[in-house]
PDB file of N, CA and C in Angstrom:
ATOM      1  N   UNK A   1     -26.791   0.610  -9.721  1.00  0.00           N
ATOM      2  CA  UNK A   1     -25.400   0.589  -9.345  1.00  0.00           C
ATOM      3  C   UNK A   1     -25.155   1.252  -7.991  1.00  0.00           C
ATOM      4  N   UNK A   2     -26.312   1.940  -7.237  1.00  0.00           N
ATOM      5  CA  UNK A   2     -25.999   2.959  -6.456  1.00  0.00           C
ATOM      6  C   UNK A   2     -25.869   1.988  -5.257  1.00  0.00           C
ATOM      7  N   UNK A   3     -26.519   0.861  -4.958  1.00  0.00           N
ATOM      8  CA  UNK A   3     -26.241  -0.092  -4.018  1.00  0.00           C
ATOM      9  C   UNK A   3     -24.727  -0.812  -3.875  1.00  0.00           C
ATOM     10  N   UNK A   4     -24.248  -0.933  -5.381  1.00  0.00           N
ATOM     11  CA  UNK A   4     -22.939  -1.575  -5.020  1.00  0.00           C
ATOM     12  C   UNK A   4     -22.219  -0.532  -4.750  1.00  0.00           C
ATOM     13  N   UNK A   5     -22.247   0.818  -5.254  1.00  0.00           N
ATOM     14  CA  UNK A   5     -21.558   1.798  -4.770  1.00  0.00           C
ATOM     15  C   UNK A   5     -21.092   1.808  -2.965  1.00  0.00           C
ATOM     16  N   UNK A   6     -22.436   1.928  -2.576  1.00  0.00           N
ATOM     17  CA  UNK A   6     -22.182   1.752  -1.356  1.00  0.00           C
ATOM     18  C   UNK A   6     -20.847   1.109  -0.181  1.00  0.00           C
ATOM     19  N   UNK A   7     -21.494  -0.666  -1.245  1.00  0.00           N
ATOM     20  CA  UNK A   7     -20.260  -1.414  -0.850  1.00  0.00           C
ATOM     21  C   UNK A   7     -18.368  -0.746  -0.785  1.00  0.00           C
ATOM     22  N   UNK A   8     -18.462  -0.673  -2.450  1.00  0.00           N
ATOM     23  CA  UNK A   8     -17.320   0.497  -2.710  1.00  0.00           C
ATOM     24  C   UNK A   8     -16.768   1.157  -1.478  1.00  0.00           C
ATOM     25  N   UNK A   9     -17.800   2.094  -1.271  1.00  0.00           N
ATOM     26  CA  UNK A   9     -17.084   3.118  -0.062  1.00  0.00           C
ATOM     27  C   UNK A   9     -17.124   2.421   1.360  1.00  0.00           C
ATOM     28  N   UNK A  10     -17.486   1.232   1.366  1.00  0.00           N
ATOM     29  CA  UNK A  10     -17.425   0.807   2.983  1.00  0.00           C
ATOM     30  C   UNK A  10     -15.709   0.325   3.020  1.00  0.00           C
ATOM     31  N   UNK A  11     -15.361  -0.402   1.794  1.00  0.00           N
ATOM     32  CA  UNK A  11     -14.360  -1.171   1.148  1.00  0.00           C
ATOM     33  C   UNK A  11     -13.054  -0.011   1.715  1.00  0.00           C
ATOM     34  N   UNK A  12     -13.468   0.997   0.641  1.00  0.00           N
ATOM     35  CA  UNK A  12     -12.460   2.219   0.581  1.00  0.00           C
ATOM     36  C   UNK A  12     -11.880   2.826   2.058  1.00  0.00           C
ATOM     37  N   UNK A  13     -13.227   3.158   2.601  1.00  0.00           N
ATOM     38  CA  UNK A  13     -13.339   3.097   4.487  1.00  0.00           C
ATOM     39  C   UNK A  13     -12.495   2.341   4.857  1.00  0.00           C
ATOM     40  N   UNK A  14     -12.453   1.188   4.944  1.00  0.00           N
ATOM     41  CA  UNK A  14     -11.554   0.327   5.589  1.00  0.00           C
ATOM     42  C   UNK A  14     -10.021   0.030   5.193  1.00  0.00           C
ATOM     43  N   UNK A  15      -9.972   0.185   3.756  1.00  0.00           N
ATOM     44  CA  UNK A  15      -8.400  -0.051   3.820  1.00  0.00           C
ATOM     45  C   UNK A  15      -7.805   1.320   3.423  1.00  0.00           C
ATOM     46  N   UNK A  16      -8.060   2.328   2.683  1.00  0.00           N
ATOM     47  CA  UNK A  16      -7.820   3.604   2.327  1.00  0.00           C
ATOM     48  C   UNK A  16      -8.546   4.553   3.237  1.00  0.00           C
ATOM     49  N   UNK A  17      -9.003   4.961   3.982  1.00  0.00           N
ATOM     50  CA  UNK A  17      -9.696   5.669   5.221  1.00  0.00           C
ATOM     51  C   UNK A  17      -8.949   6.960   5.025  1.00  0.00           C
ATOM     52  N   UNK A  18      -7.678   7.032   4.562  1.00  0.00           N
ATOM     53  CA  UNK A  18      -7.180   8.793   4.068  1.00  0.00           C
ATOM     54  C   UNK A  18      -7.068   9.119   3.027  1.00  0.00           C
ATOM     55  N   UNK A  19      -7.694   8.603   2.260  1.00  0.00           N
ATOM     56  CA  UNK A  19      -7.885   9.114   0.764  1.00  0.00           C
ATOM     57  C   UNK A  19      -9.351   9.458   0.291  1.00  0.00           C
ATOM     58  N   UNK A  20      -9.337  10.644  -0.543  1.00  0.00           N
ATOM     59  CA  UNK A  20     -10.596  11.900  -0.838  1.00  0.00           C
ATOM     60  C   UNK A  20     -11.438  10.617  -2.121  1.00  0.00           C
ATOM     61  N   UNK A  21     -12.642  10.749  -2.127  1.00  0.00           N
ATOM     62  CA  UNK A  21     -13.237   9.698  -3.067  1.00  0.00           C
ATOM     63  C   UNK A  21     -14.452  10.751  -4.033  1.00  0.00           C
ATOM     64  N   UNK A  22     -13.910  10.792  -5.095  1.00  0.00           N
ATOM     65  CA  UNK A  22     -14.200  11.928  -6.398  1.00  0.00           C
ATOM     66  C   UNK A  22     -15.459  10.811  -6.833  1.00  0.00           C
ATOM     67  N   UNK A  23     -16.814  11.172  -6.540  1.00  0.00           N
ATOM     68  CA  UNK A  23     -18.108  10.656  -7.746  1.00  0.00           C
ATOM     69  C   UNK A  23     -18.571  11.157  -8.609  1.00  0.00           C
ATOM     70  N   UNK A  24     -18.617  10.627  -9.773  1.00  0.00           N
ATOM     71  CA  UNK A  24     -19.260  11.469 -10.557  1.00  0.00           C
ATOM     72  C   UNK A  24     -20.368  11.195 -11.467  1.00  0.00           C
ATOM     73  N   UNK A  25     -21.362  12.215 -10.676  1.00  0.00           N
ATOM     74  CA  UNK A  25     -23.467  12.061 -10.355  1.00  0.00           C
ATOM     75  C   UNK A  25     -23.243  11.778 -12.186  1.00  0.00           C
ATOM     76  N   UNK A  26     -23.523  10.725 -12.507  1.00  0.00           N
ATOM     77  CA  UNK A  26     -24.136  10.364 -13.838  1.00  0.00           C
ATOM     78  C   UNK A  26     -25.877  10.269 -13.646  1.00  0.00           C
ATOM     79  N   UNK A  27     -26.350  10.860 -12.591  1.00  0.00           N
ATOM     80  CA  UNK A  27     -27.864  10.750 -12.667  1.00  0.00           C
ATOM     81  C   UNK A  27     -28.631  10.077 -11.041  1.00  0.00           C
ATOM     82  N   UNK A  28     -28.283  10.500 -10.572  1.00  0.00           N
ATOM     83  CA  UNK A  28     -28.776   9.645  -8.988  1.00  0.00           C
ATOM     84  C   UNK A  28     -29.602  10.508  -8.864  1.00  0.00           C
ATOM     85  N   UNK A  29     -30.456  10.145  -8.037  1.00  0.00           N
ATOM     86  CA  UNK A  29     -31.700  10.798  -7.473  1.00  0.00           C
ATOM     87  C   UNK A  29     -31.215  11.688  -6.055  1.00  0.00           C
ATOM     88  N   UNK A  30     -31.891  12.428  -5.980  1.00  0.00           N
ATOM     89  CA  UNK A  30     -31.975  13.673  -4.428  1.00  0.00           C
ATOM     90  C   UNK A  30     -32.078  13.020  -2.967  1.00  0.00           C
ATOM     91  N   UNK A  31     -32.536  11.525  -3.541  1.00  0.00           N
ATOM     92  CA  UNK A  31     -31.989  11.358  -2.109  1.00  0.00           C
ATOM     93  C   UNK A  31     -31.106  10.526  -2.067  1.00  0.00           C
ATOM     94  N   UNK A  32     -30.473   9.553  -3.591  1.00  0.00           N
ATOM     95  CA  UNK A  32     -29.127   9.188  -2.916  1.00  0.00           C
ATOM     96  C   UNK A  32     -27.864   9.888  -2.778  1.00  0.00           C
ATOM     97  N   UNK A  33     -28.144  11.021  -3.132  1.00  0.00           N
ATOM     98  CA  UNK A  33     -26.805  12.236  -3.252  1.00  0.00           C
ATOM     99  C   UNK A  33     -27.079  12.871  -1.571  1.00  0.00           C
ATOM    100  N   UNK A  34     -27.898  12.952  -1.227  1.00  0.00           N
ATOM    101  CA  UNK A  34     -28.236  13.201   0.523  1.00  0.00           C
ATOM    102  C   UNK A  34     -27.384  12.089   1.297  1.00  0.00           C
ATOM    103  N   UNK A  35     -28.119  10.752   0.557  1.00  0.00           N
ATOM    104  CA  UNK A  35     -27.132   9.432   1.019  1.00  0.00           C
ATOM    105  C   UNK A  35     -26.318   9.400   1.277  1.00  0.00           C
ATOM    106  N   UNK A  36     -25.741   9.729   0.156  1.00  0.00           N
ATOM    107  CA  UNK A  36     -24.092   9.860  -0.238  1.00  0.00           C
ATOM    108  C   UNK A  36     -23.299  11.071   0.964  1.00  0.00           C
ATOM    109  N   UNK A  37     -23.888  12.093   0.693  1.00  0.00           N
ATOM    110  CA  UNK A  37     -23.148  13.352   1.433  1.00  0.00           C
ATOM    111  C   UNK A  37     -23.225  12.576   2.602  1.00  0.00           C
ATOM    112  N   UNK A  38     -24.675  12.112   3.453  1.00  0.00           N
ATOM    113  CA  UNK A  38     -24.473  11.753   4.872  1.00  0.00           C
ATOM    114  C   UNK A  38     -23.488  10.479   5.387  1.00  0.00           C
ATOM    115  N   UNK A  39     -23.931   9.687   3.834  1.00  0.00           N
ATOM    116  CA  UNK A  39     -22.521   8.287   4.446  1.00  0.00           C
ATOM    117  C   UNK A  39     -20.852   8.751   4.129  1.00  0.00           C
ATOM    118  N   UNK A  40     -20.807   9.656   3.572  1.00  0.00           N
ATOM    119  CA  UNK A  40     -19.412   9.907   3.125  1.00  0.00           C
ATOM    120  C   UNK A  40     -19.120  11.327   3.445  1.00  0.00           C
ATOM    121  N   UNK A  41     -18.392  11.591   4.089  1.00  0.00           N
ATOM    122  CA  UNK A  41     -17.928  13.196   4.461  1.00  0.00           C
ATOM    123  C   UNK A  41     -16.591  13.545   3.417  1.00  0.00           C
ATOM    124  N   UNK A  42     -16.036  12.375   3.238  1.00  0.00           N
ATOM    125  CA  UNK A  42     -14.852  12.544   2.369  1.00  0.00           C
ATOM    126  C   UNK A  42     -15.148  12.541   0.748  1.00  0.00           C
ATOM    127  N   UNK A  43     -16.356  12.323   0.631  1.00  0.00           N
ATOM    128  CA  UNK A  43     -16.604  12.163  -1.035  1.00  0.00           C
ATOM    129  C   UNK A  43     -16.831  13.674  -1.871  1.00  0.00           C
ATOM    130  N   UNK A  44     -16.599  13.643  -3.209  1.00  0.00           N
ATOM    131  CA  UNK A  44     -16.421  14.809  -3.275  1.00  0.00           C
ATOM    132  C   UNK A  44     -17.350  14.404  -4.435  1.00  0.00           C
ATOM    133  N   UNK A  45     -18.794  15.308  -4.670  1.00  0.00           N
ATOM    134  CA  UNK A  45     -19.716  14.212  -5.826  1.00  0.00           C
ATOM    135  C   UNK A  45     -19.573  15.965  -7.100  1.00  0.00           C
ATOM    136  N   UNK A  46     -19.276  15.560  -8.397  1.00  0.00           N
ATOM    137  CA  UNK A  46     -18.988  16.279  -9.215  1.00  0.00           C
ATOM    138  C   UNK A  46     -20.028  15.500 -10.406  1.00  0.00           C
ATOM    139  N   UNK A  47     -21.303  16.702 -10.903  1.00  0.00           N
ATOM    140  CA  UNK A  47     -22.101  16.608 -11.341  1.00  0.00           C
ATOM    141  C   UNK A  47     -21.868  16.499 -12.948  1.00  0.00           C
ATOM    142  N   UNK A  48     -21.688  15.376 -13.676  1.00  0.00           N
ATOM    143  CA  UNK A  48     -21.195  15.301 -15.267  1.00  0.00           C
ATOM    144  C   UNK A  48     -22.038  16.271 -15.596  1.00  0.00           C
ATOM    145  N   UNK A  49     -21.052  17.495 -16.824  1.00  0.00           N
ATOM    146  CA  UNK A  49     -21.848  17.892 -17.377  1.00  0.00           C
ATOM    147  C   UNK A  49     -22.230  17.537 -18.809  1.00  0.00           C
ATOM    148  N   UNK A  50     -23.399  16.529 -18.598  1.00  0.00           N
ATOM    149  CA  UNK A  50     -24.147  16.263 -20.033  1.00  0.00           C
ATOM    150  C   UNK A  50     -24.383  17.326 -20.852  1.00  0.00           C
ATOM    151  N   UNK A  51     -24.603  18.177 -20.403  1.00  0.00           N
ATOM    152  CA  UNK A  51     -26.146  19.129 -21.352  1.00  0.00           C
ATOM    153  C   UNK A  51     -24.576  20.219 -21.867  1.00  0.00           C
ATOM    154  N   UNK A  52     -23.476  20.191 -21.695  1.00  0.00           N
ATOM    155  CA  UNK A  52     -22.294  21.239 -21.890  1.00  0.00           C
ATOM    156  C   UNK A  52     -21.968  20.337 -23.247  1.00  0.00           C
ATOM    157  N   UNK A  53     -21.736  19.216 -23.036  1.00  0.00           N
ATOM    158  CA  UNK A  53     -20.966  17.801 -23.717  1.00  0.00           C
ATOM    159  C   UNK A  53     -21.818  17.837 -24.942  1.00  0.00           C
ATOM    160  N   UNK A  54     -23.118  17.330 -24.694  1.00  0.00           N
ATOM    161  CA  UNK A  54     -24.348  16.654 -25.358  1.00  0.00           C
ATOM    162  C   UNK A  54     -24.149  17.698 -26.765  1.00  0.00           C
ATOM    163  N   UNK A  55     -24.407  18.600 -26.701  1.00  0.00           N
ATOM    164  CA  UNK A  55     -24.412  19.773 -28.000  1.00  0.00           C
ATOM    165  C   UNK A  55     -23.425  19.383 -29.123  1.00  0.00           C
ATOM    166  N   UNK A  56     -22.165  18.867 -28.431  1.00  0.00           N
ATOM    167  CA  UNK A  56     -21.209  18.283 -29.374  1.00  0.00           C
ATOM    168  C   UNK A  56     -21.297  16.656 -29.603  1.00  0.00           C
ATOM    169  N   UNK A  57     -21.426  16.160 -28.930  1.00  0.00           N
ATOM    170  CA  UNK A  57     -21.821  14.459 -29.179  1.00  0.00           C
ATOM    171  C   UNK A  57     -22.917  14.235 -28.262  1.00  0.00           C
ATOM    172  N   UNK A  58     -24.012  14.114 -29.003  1.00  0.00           N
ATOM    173  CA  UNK A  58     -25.080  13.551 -28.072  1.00  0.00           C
ATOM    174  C   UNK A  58     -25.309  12.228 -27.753  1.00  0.00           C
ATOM    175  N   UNK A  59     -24.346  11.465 -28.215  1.00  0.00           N
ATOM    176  CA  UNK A  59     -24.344  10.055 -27.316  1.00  0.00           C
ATOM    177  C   UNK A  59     -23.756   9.787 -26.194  1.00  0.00           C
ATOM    178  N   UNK A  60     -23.441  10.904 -25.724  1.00  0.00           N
ATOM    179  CA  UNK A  60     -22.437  10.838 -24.398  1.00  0.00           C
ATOM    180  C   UNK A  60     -24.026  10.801 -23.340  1.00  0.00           C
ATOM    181  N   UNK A  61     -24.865  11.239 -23.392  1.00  0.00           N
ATOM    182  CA  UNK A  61     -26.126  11.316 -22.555  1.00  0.00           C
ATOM    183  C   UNK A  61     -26.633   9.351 -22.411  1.00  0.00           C
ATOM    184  N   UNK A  62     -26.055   8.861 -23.091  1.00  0.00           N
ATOM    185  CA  UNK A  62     -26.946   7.392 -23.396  1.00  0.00           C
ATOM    186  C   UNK A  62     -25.874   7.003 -22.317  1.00  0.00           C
ATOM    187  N   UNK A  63     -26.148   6.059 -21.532  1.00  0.00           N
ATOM    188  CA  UNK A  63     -25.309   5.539 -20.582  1.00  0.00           C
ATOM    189  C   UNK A  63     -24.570   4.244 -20.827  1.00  0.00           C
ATOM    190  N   UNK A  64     -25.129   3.745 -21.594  1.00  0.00           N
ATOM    191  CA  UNK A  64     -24.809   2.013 -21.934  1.00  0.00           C
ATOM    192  C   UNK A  64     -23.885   2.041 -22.876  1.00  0.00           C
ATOM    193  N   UNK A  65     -23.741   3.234 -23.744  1.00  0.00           N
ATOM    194  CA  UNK A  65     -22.295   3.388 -24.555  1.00  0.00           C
ATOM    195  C   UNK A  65     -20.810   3.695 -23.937  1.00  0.00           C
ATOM    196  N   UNK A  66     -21.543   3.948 -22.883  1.00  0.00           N
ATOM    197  CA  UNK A  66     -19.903   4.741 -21.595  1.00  0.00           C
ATOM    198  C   UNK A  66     -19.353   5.453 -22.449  1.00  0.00           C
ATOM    199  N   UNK A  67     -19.879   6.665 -23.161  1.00  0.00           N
ATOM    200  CA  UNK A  67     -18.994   7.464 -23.718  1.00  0.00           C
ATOM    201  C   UNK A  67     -18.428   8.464 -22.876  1.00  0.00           C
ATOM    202  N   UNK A  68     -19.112   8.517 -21.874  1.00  0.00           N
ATOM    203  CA  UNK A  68     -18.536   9.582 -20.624  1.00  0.00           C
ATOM    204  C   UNK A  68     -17.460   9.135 -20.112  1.00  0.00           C
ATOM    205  N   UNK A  69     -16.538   8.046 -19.974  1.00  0.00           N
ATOM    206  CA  UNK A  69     -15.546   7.671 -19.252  1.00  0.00           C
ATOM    207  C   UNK A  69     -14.534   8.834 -19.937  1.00  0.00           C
ATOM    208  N   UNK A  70     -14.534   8.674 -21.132  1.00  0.00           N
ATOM    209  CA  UNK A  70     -12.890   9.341 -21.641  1.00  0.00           C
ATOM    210  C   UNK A  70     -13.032  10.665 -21.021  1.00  0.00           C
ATOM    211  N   UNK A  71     -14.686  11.364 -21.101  1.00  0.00           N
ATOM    212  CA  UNK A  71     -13.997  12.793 -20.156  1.00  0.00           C
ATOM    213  C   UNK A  71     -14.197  12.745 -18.901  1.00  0.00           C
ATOM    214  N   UNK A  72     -14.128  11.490 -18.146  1.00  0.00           N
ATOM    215  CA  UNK A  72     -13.810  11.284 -16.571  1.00  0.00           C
ATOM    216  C   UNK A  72     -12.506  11.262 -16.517  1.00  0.00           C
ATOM    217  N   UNK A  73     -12.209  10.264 -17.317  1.00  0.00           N
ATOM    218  CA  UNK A  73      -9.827  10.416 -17.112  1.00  0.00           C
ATOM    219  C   UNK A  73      -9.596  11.089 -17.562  1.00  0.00           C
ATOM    220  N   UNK A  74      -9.713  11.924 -18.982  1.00  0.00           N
ATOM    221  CA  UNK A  74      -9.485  12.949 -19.116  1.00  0.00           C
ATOM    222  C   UNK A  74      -9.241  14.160 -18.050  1.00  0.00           C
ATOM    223  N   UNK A  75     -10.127  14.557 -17.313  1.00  0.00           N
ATOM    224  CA  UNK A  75     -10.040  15.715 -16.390  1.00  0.00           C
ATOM    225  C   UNK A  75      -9.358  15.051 -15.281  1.00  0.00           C
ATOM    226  N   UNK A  76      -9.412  13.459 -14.773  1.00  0.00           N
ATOM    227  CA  UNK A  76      -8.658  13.172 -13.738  1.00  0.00           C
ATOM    228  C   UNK A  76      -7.453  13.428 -13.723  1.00  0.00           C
ATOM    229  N   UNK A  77      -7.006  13.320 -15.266  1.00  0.00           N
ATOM    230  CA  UNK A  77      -5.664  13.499 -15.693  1.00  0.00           C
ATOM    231  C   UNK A  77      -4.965  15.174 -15.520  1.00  0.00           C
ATOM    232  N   UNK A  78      -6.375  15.399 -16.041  1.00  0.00           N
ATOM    233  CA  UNK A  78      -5.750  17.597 -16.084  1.00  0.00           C
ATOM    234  C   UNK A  78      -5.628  17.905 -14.910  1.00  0.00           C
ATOM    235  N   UNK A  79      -6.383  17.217 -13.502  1.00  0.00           N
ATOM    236  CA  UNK A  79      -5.787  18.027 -12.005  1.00  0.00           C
ATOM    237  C   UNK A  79      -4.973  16.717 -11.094  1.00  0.00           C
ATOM    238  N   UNK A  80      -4.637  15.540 -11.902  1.00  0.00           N
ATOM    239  CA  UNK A  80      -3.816  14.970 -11.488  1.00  0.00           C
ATOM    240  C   UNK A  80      -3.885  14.209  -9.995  1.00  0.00           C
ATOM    241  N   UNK A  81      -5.474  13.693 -10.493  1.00  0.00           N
ATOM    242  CA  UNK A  81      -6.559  12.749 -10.105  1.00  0.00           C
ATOM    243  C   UNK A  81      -5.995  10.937  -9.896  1.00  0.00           C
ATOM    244  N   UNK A  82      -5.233  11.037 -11.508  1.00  0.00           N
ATOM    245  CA  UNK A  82      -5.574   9.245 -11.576  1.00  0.00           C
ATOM    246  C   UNK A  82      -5.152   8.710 -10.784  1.00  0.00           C
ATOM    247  N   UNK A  83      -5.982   7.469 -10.690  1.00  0.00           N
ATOM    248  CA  UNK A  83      -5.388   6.593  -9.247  1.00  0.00           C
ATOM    249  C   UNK A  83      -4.256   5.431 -10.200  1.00  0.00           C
ATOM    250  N   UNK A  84      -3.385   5.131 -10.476  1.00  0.00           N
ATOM    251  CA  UNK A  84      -2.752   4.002 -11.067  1.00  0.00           C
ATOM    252  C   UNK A  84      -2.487   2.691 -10.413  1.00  0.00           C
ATOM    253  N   UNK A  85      -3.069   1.550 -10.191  1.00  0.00           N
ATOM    254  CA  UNK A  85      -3.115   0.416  -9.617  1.00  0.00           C
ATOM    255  C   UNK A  85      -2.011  -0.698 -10.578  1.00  0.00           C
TER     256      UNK A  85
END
């Protein structure tokens, strides 16, 4: 996914160029988070915490269930994050 990501932020670049872009590292490697920091100055990359989560539902670690979304809006919601389209 980290390739279409890319696209994403070229997208975002061009028509939103003043708005802050919140990622959140479900698992990328050390050098696409280098990637990331060097192609994006505006991104702000926030590291899921699995291993905090996992103790209470350990299917949130499996990726293909997307159980991690609800505590992505969730917290987008608590600092008043969401984007509404």
């Amino acid at each position: 996914y980290f390739d279409g990501l890319q696209g994403v932020i070229h997208t975002l670049d061009t028509y939103w160029s003043d708005h802050r872009i919140i990622f959140y590292d479900l698992g990328i490697s050390s050098e696409q988070e280098t990637l990331l920091r060097t192609k994006c100055a505006r991104c702000t990359i926030i590291k899921f915490p699995f291993s905090s989560i996992e103790k209470y539902a350990s299917h949130i670690g499996i990726l293909k269930y997307f159980a991690f979304k609800p505590f992505v809006i969730q917290v987008n919601r608590l600092f008043d994050k969401m984007i509404d389209f």
